[in-house]
PDB file of N, CA and C in Angstrom:
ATOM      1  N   UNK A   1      96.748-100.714 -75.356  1.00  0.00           N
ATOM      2  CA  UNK A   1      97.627-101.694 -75.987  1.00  0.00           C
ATOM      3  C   UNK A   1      96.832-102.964 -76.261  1.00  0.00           C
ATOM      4  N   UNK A   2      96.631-103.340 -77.149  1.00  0.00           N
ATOM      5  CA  UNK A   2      96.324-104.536 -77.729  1.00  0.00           C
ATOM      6  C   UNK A   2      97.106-106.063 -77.443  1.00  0.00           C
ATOM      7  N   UNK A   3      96.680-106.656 -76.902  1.00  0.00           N
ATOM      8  CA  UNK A   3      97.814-108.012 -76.528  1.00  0.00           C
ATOM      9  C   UNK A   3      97.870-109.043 -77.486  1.00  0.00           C
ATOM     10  N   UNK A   4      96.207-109.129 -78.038  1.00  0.00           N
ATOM     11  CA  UNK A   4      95.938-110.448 -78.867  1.00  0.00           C
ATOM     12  C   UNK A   4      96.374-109.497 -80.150  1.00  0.00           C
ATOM     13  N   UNK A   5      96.916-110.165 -80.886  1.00  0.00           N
ATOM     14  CA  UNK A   5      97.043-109.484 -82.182  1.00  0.00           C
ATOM     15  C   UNK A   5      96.439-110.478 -83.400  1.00  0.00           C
ATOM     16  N   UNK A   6      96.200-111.698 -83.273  1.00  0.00           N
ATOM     17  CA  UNK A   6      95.613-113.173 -84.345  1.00  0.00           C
ATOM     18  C   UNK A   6      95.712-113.958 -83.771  1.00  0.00           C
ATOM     19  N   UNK A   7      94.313-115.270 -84.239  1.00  0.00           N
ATOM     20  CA  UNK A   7      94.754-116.031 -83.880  1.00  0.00           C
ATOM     21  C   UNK A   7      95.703-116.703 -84.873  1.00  0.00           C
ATOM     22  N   UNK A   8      96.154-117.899 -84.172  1.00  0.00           N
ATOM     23  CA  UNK A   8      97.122-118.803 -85.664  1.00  0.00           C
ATOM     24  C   UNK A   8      95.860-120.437 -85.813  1.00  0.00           C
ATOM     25  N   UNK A   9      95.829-120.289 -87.119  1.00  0.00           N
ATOM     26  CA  UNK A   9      95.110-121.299 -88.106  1.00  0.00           C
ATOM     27  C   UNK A   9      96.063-122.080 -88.802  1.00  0.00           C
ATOM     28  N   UNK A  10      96.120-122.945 -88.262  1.00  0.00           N
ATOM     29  CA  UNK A  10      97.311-123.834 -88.961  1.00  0.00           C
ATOM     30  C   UNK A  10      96.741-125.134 -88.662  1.00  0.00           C
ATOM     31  N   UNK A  11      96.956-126.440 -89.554  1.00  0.00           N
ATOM     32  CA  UNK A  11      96.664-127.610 -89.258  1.00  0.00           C
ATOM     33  C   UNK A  11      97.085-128.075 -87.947  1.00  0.00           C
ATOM     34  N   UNK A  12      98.452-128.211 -87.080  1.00  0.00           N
ATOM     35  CA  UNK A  12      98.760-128.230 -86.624  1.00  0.00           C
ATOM     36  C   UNK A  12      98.330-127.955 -84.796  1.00  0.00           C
ATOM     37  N   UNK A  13      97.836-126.690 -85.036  1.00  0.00           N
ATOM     38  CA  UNK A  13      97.301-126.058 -84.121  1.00  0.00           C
ATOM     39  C   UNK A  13      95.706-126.702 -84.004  1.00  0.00           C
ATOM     40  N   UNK A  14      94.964-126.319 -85.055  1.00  0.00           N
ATOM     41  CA  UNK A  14      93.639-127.135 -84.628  1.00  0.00           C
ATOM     42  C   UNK A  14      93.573-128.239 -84.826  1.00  0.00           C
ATOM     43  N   UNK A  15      94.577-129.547 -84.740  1.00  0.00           N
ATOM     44  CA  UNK A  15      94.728-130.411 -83.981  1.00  0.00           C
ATOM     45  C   UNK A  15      94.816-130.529 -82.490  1.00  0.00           C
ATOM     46  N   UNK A  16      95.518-129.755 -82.174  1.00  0.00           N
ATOM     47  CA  UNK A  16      95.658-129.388 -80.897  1.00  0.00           C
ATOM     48  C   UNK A  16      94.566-128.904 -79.810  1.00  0.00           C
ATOM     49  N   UNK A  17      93.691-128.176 -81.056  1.00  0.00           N
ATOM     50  CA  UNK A  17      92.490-127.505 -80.029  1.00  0.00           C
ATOM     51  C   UNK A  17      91.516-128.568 -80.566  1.00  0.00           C
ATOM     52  N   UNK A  18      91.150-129.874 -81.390  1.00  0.00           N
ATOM     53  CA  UNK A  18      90.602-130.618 -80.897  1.00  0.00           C
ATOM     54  C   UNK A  18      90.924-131.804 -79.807  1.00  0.00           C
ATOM     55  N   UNK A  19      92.204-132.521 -79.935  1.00  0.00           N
ATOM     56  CA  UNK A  19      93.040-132.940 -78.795  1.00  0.00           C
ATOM     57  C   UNK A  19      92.704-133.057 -77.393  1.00  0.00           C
ATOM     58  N   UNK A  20      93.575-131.481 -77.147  1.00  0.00           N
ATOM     59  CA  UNK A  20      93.688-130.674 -76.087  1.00  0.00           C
ATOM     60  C   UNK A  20      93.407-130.089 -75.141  1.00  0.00           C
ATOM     61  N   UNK A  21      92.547-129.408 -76.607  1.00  0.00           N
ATOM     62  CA  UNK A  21      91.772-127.859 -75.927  1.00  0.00           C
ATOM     63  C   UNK A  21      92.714-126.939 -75.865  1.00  0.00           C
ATOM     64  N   UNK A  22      94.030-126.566 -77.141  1.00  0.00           N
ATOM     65  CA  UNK A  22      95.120-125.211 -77.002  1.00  0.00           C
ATOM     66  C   UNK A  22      94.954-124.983 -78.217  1.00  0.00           C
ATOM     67  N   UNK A  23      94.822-123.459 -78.025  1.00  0.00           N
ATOM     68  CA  UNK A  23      94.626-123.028 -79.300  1.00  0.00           C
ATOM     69  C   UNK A  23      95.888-121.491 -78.858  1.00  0.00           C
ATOM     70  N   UNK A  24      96.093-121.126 -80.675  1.00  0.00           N
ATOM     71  CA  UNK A  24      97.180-120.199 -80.200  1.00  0.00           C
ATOM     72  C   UNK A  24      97.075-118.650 -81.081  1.00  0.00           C
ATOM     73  N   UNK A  25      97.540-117.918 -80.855  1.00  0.00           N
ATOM     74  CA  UNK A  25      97.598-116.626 -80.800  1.00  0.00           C
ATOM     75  C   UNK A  25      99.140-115.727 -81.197  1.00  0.00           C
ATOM     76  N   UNK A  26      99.150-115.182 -82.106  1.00  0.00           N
ATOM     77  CA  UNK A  26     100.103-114.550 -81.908  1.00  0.00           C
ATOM     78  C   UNK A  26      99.887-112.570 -81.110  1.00  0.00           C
ATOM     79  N   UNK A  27     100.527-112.857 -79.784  1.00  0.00           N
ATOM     80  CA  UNK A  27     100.551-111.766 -79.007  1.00  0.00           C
ATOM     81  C   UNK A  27     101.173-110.317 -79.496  1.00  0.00           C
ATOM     82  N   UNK A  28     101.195-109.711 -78.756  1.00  0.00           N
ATOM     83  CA  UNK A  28     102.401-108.548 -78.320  1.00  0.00           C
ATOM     84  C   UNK A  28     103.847-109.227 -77.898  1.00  0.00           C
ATOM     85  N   UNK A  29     104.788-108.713 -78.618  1.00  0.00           N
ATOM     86  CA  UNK A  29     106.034-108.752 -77.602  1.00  0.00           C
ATOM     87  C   UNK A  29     106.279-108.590 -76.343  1.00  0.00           C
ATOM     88  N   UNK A  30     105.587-107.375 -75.952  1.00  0.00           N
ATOM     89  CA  UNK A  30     105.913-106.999 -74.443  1.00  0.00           C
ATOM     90  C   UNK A  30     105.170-107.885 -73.500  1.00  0.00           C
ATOM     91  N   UNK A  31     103.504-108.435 -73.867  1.00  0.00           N
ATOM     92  CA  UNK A  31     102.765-109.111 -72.942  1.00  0.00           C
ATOM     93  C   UNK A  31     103.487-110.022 -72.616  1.00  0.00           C
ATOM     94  N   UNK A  32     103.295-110.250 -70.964  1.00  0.00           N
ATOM     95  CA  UNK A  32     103.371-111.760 -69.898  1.00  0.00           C
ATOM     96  C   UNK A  32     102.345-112.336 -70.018  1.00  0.00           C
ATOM     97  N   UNK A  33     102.235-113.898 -69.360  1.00  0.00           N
ATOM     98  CA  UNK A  33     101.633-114.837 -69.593  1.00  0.00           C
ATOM     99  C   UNK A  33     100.195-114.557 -68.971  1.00  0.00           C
ATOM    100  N   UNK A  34     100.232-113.541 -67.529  1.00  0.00           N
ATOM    101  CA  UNK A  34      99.562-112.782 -66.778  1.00  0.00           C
ATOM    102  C   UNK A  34      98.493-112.234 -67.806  1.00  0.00           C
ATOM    103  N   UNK A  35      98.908-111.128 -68.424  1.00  0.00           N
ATOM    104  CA  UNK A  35      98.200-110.311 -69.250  1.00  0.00           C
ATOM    105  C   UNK A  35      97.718-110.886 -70.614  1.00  0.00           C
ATOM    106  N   UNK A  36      98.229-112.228 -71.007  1.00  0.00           N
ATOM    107  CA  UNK A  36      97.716-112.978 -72.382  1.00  0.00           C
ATOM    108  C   UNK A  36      96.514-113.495 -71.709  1.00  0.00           C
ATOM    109  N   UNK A  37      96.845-113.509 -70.358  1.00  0.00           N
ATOM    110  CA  UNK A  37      95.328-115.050 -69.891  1.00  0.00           C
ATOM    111  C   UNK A  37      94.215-113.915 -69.580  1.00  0.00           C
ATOM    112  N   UNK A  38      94.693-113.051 -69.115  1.00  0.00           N
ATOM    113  CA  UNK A  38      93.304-111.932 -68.841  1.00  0.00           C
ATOM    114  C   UNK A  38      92.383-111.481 -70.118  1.00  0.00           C
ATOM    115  N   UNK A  39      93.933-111.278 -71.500  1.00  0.00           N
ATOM    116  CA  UNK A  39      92.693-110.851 -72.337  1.00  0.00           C
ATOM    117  C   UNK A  39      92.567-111.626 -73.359  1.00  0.00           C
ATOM    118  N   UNK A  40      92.327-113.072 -73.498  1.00  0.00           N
ATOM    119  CA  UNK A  40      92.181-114.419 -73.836  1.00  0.00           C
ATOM    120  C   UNK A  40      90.766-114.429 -73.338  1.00  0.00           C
ATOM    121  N   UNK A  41      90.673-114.405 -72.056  1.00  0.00           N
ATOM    122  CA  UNK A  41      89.611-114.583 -70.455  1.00  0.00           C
ATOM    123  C   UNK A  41      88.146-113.563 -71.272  1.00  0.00           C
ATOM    124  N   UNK A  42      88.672-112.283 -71.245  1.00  0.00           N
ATOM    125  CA  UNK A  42      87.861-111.207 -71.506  1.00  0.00           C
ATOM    126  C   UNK A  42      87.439-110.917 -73.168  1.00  0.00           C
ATOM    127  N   UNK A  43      88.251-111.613 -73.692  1.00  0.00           N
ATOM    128  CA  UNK A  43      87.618-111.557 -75.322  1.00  0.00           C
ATOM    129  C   UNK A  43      86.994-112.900 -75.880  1.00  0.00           C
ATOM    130  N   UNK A  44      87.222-114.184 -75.211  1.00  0.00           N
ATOM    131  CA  UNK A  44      86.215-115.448 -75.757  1.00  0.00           C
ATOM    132  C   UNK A  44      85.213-115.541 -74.510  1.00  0.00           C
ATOM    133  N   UNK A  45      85.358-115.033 -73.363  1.00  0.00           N
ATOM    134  CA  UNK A  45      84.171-115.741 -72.376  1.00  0.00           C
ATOM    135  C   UNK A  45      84.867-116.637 -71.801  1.00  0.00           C
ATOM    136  N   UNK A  46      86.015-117.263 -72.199  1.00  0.00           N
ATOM    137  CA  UNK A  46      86.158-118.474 -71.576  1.00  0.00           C
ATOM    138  C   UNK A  46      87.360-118.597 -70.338  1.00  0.00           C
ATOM    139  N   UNK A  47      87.701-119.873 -69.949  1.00  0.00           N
ATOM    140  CA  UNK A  47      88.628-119.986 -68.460  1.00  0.00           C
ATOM    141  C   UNK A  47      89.742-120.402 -68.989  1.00  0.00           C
ATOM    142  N   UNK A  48      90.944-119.938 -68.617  1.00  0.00           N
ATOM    143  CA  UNK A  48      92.259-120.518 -69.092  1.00  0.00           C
ATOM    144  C   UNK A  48      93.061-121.294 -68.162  1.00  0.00           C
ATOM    145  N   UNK A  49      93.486-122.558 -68.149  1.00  0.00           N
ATOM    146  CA  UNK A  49      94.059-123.350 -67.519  1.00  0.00           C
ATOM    147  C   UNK A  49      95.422-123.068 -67.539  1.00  0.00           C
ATOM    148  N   UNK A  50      96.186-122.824 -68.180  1.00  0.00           N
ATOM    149  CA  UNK A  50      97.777-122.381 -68.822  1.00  0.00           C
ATOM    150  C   UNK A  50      98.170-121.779 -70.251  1.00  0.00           C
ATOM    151  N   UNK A  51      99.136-121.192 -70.027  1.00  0.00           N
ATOM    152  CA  UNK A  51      99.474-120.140 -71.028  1.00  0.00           C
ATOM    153  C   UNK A  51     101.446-120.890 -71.299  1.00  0.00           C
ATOM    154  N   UNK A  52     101.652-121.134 -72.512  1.00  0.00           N
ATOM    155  CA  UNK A  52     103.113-121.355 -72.785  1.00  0.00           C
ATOM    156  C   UNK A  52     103.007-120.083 -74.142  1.00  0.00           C
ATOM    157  N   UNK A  53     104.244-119.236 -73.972  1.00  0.00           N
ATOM    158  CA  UNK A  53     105.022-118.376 -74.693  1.00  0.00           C
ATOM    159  C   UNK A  53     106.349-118.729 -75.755  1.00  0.00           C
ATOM    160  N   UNK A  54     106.020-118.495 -76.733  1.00  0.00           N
ATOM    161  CA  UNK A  54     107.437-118.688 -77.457  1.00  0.00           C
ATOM    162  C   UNK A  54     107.858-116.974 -77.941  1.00  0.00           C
ATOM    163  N   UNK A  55     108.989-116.938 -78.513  1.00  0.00           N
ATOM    164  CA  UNK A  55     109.618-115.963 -78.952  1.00  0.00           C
ATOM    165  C   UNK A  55     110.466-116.360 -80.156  1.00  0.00           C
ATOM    166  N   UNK A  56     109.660-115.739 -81.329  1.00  0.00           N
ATOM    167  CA  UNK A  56     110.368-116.202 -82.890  1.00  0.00           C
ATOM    168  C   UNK A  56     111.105-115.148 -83.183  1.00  0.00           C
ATOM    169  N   UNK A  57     112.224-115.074 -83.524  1.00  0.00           N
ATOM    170  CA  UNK A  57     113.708-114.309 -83.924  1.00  0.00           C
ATOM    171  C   UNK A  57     113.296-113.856 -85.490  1.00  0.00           C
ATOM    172  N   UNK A  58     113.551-113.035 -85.810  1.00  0.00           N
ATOM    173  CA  UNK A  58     113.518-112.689 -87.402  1.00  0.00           C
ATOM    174  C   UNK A  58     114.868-113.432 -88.037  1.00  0.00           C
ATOM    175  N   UNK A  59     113.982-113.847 -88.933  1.00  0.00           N
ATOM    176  CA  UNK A  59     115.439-114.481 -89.841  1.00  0.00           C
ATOM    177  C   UNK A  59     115.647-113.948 -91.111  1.00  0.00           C
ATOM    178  N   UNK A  60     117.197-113.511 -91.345  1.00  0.00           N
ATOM    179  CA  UNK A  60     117.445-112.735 -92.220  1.00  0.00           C
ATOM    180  C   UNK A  60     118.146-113.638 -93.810  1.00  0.00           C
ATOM    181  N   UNK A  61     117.577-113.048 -94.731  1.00  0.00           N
ATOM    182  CA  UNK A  61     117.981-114.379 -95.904  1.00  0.00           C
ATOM    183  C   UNK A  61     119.336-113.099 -96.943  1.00  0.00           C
ATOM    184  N   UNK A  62     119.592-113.804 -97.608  1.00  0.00           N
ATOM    185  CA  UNK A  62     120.963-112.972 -98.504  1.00  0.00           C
ATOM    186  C   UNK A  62     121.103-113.849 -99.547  1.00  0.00           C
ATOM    187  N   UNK A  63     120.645-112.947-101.084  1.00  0.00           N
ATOM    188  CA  UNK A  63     119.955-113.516-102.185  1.00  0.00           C
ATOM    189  C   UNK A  63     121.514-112.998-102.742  1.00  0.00           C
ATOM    190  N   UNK A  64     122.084-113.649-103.811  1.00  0.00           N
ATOM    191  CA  UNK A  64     123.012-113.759-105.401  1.00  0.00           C
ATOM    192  C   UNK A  64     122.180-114.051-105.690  1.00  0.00           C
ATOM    193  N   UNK A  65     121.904-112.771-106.948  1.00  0.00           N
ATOM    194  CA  UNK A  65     121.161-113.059-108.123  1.00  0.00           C
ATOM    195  C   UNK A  65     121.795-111.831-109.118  1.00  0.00           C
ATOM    196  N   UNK A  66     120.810-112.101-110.893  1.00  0.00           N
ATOM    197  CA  UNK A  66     121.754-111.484-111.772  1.00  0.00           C
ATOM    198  C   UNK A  66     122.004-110.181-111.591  1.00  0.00           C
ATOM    199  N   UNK A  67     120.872-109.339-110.777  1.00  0.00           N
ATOM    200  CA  UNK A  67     121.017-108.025-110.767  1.00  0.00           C
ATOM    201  C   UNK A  67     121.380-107.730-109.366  1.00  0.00           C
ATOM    202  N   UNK A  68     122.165-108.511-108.865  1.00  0.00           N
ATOM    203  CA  UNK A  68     123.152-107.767-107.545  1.00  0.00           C
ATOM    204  C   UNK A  68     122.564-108.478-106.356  1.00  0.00           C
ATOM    205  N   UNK A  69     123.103-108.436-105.214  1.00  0.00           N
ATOM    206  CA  UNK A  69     122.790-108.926-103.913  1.00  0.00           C
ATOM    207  C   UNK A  69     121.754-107.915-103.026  1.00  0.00           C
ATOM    208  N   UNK A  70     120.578-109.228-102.884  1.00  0.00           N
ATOM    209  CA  UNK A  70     119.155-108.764-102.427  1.00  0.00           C
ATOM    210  C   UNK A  70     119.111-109.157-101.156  1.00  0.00           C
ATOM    211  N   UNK A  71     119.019-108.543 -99.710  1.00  0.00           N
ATOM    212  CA  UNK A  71     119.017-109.005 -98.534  1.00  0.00           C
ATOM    213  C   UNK A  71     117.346-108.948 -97.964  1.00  0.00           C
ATOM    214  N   UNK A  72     116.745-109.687 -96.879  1.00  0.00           N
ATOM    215  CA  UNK A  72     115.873-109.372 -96.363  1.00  0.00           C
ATOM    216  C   UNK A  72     115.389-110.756 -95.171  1.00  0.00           C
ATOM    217  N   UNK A  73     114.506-110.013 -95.098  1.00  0.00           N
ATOM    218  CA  UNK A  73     114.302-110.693 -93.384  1.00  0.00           C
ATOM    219  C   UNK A  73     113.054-110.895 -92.878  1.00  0.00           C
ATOM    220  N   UNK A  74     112.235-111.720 -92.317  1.00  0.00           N
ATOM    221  CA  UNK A  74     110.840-112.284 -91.501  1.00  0.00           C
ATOM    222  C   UNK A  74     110.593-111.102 -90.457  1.00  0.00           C
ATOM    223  N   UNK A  75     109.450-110.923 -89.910  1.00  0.00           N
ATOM    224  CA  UNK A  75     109.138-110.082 -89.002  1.00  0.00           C
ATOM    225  C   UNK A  75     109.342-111.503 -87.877  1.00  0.00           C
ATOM    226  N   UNK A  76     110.296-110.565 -86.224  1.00  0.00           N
ATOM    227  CA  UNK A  76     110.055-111.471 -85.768  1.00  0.00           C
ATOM    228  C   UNK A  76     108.501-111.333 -84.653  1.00  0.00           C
ATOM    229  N   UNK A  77     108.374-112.272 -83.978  1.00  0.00           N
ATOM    230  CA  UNK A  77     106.776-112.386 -83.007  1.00  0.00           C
ATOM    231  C   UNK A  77     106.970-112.923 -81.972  1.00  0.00           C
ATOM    232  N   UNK A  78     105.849-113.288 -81.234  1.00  0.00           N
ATOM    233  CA  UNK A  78     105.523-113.753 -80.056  1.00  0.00           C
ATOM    234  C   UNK A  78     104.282-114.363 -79.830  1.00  0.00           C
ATOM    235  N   UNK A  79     104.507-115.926 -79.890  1.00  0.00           N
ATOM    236  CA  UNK A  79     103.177-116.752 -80.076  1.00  0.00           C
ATOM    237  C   UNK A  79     103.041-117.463 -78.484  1.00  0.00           C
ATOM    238  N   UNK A  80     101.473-117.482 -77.843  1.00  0.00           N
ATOM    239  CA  UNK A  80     101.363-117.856 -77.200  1.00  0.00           C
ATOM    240  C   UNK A  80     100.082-119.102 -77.244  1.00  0.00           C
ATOM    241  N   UNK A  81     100.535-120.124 -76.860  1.00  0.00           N
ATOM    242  CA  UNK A  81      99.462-121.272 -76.297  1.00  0.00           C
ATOM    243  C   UNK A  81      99.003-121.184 -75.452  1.00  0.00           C
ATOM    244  N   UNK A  82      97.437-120.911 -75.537  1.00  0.00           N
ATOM    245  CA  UNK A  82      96.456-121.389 -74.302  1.00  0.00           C
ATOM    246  C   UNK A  82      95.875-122.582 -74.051  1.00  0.00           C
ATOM    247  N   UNK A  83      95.539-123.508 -72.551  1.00  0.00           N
ATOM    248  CA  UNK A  83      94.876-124.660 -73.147  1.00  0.00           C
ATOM    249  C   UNK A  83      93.622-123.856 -71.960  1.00  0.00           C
ATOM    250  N   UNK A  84      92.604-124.243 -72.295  1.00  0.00           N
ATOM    251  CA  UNK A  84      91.206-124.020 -72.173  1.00  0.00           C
ATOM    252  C   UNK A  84      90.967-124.910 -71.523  1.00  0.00           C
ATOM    253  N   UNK A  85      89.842-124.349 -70.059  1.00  0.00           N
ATOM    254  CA  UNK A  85      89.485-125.556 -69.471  1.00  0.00           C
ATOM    255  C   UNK A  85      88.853-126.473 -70.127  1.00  0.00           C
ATOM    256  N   UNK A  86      88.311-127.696 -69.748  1.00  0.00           N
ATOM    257  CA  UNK A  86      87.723-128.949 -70.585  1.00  0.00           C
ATOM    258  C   UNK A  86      86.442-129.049 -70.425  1.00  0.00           C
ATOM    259  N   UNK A  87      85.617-128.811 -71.908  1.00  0.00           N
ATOM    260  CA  UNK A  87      84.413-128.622 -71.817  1.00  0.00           C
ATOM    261  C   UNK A  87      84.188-127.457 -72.370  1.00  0.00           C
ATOM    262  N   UNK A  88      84.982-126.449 -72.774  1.00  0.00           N
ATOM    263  CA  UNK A  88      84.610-125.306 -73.274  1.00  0.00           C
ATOM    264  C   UNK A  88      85.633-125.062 -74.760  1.00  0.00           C
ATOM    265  N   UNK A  89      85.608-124.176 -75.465  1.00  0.00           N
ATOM    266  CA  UNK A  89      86.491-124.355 -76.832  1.00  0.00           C
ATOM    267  C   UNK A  89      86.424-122.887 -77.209  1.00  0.00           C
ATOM    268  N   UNK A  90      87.036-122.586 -78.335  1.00  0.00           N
ATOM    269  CA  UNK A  90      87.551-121.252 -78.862  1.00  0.00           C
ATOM    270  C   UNK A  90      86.626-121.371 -80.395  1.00  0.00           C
ATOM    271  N   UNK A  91      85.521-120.827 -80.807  1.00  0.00           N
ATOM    272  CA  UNK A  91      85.227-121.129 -82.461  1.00  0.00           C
ATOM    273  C   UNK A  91      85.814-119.789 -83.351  1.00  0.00           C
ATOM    274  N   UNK A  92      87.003-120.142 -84.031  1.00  0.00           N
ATOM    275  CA  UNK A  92      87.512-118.839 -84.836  1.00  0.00           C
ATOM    276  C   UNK A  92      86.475-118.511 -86.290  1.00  0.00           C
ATOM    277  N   UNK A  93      85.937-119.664 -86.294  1.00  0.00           N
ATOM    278  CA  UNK A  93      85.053-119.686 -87.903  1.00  0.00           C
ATOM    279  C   UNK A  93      83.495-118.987 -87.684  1.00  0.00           C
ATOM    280  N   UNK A  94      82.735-118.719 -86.344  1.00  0.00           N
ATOM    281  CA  UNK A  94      82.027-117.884 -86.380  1.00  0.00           C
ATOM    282  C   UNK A  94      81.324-116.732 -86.993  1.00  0.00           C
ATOM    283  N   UNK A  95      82.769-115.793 -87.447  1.00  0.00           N
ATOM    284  CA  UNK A  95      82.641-115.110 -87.511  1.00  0.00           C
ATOM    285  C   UNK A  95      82.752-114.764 -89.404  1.00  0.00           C
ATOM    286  N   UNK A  96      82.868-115.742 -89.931  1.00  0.00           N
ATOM    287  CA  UNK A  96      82.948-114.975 -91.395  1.00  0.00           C
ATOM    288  C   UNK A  96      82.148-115.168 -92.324  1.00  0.00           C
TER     289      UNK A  96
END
C-alpha cells in the first residue's frame, strides 16, 4: 500500500515550508498519522516533528443547462501536514 500519494505545490503551502518547515502531501485515506510519519521518515531521509490530517468530502455540483441536467462531483482525499525538524527541508524541484 502506498501512503504518500503527492506532494501538494501550492503557493500557500511553500510558504509554509519556508516559514515553518510544513510541507504537505496528499495521503491514503486509510493511513494514520503513525504510518504518514514513517513513510515521510523513509522516503525524504528526513525527521518529522508532527503530522496534522485533514479529510476533504467530495463535493457534488448540479448543472441546468440547454441540453438537460448535468450532475458531477470532486474526488474526495486526505491531506496531511508535516512540519520537519529545523534545519532540514523537503526539495520537491530536484527532481525534474
Amino acid at each position: 500500500m502506498s501512503i504518500i500519494i503527492k506532494p501538494i505545490i501550492t503557493e500557500k503551502i511553500t510558504k509554509e515550508g519556508e516559514v515553518f518547515n510544513r510541507f504537505g502531501f496528499v495521503v491514503d485515506k486509510k493511513a494514520n498519522k503513525v504510518q504518514i510519519k514513517k513513510a515521510v521518515e523513509a522516503a525524504y531521509g528526513i525527521s518529522i516533528v508532527s503530522v496534522n490530517t485533514m479529510n476533504y468530502r467530495a463535493d457534488r455540483t448540479t448543472k441546468y443547462t440547454k441540453s438537460g441536467l448535468i450532475s458531477g462531483k470532486t474526488n474526495s482525499y486526505k491531506k496531511a501536514i508535516v512540519q520537519v525538524k529545523e534545519g532540514e527541508t523537503i526539495d520537491f524541484y530536484n527532481n525534474i
